[in-house]
PDB file of N, CA and C in Angstrom:
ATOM      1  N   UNK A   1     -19.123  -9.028  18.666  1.00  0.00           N
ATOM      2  CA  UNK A   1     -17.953  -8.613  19.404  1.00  0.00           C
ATOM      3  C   UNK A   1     -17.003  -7.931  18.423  1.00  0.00           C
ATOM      4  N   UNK A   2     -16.397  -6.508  19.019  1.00  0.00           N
ATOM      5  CA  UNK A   2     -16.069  -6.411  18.116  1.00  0.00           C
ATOM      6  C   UNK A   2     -14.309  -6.644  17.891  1.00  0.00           C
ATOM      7  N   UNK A   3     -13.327  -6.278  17.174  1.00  0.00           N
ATOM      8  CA  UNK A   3     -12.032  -6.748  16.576  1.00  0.00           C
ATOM      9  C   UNK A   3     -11.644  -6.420  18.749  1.00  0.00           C
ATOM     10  N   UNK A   4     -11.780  -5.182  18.748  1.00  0.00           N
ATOM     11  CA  UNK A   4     -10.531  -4.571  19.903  1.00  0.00           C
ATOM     12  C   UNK A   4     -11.537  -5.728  21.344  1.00  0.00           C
ATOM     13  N   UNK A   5     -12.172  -5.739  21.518  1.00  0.00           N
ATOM     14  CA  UNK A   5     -13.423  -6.411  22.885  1.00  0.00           C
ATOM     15  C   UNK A   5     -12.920  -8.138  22.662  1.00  0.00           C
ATOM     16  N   UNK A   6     -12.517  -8.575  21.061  1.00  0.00           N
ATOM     17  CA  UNK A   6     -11.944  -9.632  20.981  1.00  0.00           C
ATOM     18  C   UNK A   6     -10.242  -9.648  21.492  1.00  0.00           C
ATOM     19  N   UNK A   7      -9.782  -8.749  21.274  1.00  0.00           N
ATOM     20  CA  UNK A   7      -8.391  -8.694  22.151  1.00  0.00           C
ATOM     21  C   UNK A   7      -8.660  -8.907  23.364  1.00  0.00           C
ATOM     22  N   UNK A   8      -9.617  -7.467  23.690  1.00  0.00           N
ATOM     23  CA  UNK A   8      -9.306  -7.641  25.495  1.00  0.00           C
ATOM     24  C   UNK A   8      -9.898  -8.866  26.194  1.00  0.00           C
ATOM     25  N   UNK A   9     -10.887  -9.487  25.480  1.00  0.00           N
ATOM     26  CA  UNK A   9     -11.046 -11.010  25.584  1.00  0.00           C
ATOM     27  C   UNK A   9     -10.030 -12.070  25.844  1.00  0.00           C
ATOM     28  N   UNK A  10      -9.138 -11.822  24.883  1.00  0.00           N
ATOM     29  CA  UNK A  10      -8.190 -13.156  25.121  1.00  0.00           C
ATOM     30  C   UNK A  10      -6.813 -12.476  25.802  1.00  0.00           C
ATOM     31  N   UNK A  11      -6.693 -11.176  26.405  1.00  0.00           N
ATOM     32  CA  UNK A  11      -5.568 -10.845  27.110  1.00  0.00           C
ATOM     33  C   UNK A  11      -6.201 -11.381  28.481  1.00  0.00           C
ATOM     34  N   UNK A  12      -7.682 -11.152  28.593  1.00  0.00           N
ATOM     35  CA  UNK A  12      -7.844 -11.671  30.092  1.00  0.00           C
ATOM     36  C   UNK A  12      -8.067 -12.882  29.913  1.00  0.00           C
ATOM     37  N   UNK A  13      -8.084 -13.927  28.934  1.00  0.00           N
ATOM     38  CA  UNK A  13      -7.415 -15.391  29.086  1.00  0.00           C
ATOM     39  C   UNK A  13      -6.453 -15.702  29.051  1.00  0.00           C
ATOM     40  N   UNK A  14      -5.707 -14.815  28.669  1.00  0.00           N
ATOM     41  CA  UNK A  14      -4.293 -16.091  28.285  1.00  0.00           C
ATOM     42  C   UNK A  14      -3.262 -16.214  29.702  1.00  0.00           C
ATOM     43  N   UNK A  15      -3.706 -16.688  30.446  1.00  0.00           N
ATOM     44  CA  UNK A  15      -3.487 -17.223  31.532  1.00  0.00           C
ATOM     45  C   UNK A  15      -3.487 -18.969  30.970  1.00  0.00           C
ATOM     46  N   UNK A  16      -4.691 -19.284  30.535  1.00  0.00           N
ATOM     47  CA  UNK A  16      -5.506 -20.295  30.560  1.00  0.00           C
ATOM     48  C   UNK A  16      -4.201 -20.906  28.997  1.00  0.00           C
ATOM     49  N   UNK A  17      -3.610 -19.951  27.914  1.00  0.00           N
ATOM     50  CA  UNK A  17      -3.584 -20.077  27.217  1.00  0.00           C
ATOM     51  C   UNK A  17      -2.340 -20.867  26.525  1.00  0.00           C
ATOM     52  N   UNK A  18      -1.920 -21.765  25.687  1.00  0.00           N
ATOM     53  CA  UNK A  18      -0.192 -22.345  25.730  1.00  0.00           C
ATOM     54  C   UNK A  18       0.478 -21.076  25.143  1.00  0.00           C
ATOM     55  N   UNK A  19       0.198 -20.242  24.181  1.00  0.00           N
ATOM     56  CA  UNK A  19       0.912 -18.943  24.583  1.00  0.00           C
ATOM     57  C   UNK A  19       0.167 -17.714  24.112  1.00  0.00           C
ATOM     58  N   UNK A  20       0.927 -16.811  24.665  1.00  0.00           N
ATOM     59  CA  UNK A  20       0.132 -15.544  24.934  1.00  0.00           C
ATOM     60  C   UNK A  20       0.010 -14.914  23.616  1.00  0.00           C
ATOM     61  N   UNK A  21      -1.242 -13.918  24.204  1.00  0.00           N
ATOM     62  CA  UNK A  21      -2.244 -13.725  23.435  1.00  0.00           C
ATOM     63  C   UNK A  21      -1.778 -12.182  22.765  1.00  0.00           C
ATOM     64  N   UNK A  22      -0.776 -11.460  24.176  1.00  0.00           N
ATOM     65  CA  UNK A  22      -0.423 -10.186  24.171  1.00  0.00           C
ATOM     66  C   UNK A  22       0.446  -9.551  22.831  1.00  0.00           C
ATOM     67  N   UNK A  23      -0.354  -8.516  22.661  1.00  0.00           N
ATOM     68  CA  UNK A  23       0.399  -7.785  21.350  1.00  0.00           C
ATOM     69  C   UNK A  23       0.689  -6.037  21.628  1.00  0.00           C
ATOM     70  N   UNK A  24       2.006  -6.108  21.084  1.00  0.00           N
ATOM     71  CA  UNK A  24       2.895  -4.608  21.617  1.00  0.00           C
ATOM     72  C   UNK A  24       1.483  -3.688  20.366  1.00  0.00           C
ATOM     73  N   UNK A  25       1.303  -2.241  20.672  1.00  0.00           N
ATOM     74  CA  UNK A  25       0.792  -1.701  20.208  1.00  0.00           C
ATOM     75  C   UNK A  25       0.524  -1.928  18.232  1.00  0.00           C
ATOM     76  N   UNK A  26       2.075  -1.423  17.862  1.00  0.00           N
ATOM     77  CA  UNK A  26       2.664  -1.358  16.780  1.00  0.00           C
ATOM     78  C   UNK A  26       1.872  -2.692  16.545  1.00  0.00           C
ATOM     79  N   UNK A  27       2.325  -3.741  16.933  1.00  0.00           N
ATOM     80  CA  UNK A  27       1.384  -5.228  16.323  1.00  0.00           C
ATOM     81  C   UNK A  27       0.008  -5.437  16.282  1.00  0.00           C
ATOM     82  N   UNK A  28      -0.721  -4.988  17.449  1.00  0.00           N
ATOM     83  CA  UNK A  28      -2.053  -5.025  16.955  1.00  0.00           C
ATOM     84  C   UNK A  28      -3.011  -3.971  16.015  1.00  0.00           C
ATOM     85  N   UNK A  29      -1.973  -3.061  15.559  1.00  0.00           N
ATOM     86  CA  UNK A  29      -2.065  -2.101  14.064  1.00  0.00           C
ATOM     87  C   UNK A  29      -1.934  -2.532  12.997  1.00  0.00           C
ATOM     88  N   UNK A  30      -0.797  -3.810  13.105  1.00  0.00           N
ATOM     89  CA  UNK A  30      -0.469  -4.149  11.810  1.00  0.00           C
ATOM     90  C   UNK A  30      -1.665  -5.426  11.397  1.00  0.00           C
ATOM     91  N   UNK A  31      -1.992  -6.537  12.740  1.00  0.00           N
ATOM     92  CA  UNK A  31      -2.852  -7.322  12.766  1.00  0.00           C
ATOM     93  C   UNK A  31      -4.243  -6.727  12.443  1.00  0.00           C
ATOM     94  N   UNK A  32      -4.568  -5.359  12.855  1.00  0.00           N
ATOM     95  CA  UNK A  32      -6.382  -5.156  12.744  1.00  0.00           C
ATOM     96  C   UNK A  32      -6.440  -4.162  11.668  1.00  0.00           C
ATOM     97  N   UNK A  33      -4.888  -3.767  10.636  1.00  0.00           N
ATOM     98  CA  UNK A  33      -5.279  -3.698   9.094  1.00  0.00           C
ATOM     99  C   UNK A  33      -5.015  -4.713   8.130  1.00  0.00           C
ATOM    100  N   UNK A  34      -4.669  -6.068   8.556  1.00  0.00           N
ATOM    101  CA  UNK A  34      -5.330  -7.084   8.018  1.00  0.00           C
ATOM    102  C   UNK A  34      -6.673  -7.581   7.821  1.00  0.00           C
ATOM    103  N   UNK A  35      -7.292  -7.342   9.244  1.00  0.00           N
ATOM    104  CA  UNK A  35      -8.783  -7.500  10.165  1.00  0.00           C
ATOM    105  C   UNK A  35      -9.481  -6.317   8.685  1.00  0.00           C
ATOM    106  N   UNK A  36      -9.184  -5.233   8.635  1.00  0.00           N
ATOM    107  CA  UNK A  36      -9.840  -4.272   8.472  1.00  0.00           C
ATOM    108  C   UNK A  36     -10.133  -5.110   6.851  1.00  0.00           C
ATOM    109  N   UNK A  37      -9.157  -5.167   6.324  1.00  0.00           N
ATOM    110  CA  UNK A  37      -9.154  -5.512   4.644  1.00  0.00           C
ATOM    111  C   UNK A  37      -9.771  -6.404   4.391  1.00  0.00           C
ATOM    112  N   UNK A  38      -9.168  -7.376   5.019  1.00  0.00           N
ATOM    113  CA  UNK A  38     -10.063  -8.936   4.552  1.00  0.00           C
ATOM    114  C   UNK A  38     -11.824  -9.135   5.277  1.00  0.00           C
ATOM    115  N   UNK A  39     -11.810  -8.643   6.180  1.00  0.00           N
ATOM    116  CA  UNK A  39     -13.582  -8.052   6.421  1.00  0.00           C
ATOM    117  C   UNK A  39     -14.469  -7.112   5.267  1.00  0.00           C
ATOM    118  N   UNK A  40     -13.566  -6.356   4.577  1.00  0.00           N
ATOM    119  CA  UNK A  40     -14.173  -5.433   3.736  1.00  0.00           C
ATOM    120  C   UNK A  40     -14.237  -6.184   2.604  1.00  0.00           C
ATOM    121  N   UNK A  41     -14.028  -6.902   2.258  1.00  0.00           N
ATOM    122  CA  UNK A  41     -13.877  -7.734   0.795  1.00  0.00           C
ATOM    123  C   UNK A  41     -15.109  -8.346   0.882  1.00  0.00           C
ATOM    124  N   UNK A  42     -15.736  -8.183  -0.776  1.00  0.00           N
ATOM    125  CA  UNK A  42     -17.177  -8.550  -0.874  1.00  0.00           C
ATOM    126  C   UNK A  42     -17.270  -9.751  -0.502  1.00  0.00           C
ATOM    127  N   UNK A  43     -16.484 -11.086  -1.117  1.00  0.00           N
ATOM    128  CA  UNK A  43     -16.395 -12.701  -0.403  1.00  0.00           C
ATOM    129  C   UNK A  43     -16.730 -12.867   1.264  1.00  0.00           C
ATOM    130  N   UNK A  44     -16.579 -11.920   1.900  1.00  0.00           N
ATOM    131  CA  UNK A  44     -16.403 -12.124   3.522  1.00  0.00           C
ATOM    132  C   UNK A  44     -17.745 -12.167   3.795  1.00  0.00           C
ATOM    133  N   UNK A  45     -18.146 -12.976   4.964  1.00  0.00           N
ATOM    134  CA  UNK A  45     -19.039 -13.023   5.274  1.00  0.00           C
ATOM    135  C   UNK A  45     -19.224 -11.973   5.889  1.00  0.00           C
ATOM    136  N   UNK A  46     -20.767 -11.289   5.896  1.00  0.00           N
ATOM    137  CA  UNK A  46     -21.213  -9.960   7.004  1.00  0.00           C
ATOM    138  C   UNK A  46     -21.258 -10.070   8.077  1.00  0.00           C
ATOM    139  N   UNK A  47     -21.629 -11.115   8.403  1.00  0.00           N
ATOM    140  CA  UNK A  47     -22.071 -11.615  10.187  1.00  0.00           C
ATOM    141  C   UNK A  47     -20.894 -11.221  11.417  1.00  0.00           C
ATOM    142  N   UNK A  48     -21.867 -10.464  12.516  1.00  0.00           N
ATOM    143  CA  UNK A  48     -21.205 -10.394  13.555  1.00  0.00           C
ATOM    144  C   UNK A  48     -20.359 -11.569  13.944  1.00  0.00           C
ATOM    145  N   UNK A  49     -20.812 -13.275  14.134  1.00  0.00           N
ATOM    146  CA  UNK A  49     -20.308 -13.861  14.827  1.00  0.00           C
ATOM    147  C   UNK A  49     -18.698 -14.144  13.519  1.00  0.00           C
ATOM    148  N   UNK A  50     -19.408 -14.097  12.281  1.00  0.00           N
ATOM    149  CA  UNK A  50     -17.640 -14.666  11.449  1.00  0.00           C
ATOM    150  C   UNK A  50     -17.008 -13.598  11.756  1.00  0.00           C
ATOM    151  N   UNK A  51     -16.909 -12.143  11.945  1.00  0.00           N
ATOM    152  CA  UNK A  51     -16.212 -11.187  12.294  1.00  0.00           C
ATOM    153  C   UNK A  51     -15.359 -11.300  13.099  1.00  0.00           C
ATOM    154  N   UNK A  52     -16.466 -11.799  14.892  1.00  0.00           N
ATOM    155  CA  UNK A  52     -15.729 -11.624  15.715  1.00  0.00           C
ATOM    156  C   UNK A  52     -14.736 -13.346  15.644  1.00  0.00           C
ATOM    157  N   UNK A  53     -15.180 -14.372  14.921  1.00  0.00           N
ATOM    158  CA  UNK A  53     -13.974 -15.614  15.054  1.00  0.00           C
ATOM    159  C   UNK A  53     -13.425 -14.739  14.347  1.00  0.00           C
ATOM    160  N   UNK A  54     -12.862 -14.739  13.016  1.00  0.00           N
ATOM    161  CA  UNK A  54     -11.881 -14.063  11.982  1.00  0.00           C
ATOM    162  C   UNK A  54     -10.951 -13.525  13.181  1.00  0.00           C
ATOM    163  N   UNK A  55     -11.393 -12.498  14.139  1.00  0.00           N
ATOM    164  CA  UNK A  55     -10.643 -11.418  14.849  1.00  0.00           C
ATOM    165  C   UNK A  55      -9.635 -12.322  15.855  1.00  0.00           C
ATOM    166  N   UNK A  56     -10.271 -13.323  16.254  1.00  0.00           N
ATOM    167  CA  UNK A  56      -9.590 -14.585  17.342  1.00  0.00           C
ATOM    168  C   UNK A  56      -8.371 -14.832  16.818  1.00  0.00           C
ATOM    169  N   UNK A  57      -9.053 -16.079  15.331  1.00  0.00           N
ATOM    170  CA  UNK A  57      -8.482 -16.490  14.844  1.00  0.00           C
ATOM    171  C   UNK A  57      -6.988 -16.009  14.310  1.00  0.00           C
ATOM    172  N   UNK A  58      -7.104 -14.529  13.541  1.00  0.00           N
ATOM    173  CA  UNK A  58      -6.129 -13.517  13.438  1.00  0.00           C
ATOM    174  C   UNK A  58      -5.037 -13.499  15.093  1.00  0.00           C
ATOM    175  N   UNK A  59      -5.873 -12.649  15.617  1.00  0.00           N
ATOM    176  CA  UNK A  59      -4.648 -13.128  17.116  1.00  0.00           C
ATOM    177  C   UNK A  59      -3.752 -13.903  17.739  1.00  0.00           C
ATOM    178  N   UNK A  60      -4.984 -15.254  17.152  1.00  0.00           N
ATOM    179  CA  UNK A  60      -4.264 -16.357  17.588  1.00  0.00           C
ATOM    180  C   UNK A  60      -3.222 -16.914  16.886  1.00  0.00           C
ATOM    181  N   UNK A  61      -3.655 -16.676  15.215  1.00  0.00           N
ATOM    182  CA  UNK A  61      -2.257 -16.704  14.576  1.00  0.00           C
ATOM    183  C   UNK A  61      -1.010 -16.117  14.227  1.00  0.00           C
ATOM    184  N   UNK A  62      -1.517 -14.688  14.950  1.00  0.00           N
ATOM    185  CA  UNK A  62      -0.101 -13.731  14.526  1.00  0.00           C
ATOM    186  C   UNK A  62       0.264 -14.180  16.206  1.00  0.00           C
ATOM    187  N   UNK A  63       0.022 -15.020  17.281  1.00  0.00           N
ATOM    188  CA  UNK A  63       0.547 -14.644  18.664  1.00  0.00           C
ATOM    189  C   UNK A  63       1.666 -15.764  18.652  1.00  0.00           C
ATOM    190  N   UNK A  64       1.313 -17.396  17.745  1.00  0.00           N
ATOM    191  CA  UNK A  64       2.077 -18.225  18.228  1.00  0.00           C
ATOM    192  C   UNK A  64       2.970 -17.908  17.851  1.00  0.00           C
ATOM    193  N   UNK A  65       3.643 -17.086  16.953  1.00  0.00           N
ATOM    194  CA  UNK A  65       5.456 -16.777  16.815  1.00  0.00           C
ATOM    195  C   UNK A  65       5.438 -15.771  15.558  1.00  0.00           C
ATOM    196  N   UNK A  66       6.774 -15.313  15.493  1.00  0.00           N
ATOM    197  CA  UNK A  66       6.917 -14.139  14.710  1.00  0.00           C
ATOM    198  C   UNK A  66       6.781 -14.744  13.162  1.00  0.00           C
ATOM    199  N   UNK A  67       5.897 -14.055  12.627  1.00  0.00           N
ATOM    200  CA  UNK A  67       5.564 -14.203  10.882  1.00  0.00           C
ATOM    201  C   UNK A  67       5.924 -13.250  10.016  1.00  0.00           C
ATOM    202  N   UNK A  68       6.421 -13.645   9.120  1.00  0.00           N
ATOM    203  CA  UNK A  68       6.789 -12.460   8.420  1.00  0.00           C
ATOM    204  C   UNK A  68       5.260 -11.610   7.827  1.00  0.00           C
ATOM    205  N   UNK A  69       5.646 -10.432   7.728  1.00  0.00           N
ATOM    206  CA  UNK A  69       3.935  -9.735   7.387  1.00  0.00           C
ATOM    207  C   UNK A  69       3.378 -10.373   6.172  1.00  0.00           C
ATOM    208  N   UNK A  70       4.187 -10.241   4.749  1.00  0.00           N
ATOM    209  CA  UNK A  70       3.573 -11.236   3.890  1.00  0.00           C
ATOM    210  C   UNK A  70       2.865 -12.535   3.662  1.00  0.00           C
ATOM    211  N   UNK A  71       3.498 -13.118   4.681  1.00  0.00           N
ATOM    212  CA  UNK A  71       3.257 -14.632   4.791  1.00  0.00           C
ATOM    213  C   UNK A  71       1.855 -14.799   5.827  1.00  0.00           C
ATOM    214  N   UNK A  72       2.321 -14.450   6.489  1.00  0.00           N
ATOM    215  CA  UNK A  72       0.537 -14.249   7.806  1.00  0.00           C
ATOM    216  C   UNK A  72      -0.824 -13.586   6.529  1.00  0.00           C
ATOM    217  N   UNK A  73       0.105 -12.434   5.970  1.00  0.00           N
ATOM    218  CA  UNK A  73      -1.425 -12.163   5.260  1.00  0.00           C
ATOM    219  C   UNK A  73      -1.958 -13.162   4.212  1.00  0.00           C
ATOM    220  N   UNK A  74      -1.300 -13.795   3.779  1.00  0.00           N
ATOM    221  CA  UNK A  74      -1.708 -14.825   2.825  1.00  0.00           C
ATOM    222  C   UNK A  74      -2.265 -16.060   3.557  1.00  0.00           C
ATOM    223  N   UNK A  75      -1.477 -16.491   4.692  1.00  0.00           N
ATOM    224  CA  UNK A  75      -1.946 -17.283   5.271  1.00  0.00           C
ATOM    225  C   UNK A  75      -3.771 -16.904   5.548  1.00  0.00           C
ATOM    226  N   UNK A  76      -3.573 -16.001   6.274  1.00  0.00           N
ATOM    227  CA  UNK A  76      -5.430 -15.791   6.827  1.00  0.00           C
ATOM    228  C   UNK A  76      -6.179 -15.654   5.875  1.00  0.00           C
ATOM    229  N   UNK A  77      -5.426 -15.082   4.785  1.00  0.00           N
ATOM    230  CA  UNK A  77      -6.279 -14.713   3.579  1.00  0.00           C
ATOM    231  C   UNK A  77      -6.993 -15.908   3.520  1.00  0.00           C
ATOM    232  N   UNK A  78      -6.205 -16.981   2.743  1.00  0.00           N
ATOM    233  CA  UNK A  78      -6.564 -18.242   2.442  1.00  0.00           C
ATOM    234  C   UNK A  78      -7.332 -18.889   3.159  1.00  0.00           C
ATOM    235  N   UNK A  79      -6.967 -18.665   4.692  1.00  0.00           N
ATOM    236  CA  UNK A  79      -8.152 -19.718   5.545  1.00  0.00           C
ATOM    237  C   UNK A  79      -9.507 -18.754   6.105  1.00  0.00           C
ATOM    238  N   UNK A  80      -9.183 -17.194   5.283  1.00  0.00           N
ATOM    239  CA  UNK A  80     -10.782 -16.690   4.973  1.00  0.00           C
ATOM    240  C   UNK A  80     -11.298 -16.823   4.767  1.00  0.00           C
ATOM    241  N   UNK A  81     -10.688 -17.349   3.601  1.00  0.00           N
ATOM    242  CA  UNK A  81     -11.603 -17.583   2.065  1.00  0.00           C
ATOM    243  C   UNK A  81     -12.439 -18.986   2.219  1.00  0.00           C
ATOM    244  N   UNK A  82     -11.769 -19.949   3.086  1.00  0.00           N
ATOM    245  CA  UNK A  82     -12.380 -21.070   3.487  1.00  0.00           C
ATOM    246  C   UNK A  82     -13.007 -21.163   4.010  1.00  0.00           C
ATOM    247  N   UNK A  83     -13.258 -20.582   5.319  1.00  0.00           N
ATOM    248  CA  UNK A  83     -13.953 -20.080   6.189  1.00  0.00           C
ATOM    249  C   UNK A  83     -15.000 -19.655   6.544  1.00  0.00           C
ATOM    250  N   UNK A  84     -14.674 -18.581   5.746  1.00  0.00           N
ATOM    251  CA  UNK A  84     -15.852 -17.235   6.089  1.00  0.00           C
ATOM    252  C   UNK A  84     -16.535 -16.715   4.695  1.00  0.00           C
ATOM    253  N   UNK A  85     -15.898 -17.675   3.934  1.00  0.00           N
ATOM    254  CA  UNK A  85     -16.863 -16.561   2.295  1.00  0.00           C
ATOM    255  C   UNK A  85     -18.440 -16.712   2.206  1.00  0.00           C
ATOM    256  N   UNK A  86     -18.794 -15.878   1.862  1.00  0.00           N
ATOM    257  CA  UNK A  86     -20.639 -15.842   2.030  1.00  0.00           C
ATOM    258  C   UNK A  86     -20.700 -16.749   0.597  1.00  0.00           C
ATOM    259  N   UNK A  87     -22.089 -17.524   1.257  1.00  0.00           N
ATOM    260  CA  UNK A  87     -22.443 -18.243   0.055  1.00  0.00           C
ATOM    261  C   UNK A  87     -23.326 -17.783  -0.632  1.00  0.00           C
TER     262      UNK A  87
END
């Protein structure tokens, strides 16, 4: 799945969701050149399926409240690196 099919995924859930999933343009630019960077980094895993969580996960953490840009990127960074690094 890919980054954008994972959006339109959870815009047609978040009905279901404690909060929304929805991101103004400008934000899901700034969120999927995070997506873009930390996917490209040799540590990341290749796999379709860590891709498409990473892409969730990202959403789901820039949706519950406003982050400053620095701080979100470090944040995901870190729980990339936990995450998703190829062994």
């Amino acid at each position: 799945m890919t980054f954008i099919k994972a959006q339109m995924f959870l815009l047609r859930s978040q009905e279901t969701s404690m909060h929304s999933n929805h991101l103004q343009p400008e934000e899901l630019t700034a969120v999927k050149a995070v997506y873009d960077d930390i996917v490209r980094q040799d540590w990341f895993s290749k796999t379709d399926e860590a891709r498409s969580s990473f892409a969730r996960y990202l959403i789901d953490t820039y949706s519950i409240g406003q982050i400053e840009p620095t701080r979100f990127r470090k944040i995901v960074e870190c729980s990339a690196r936990m995450h998703y690094s190829r062994t």
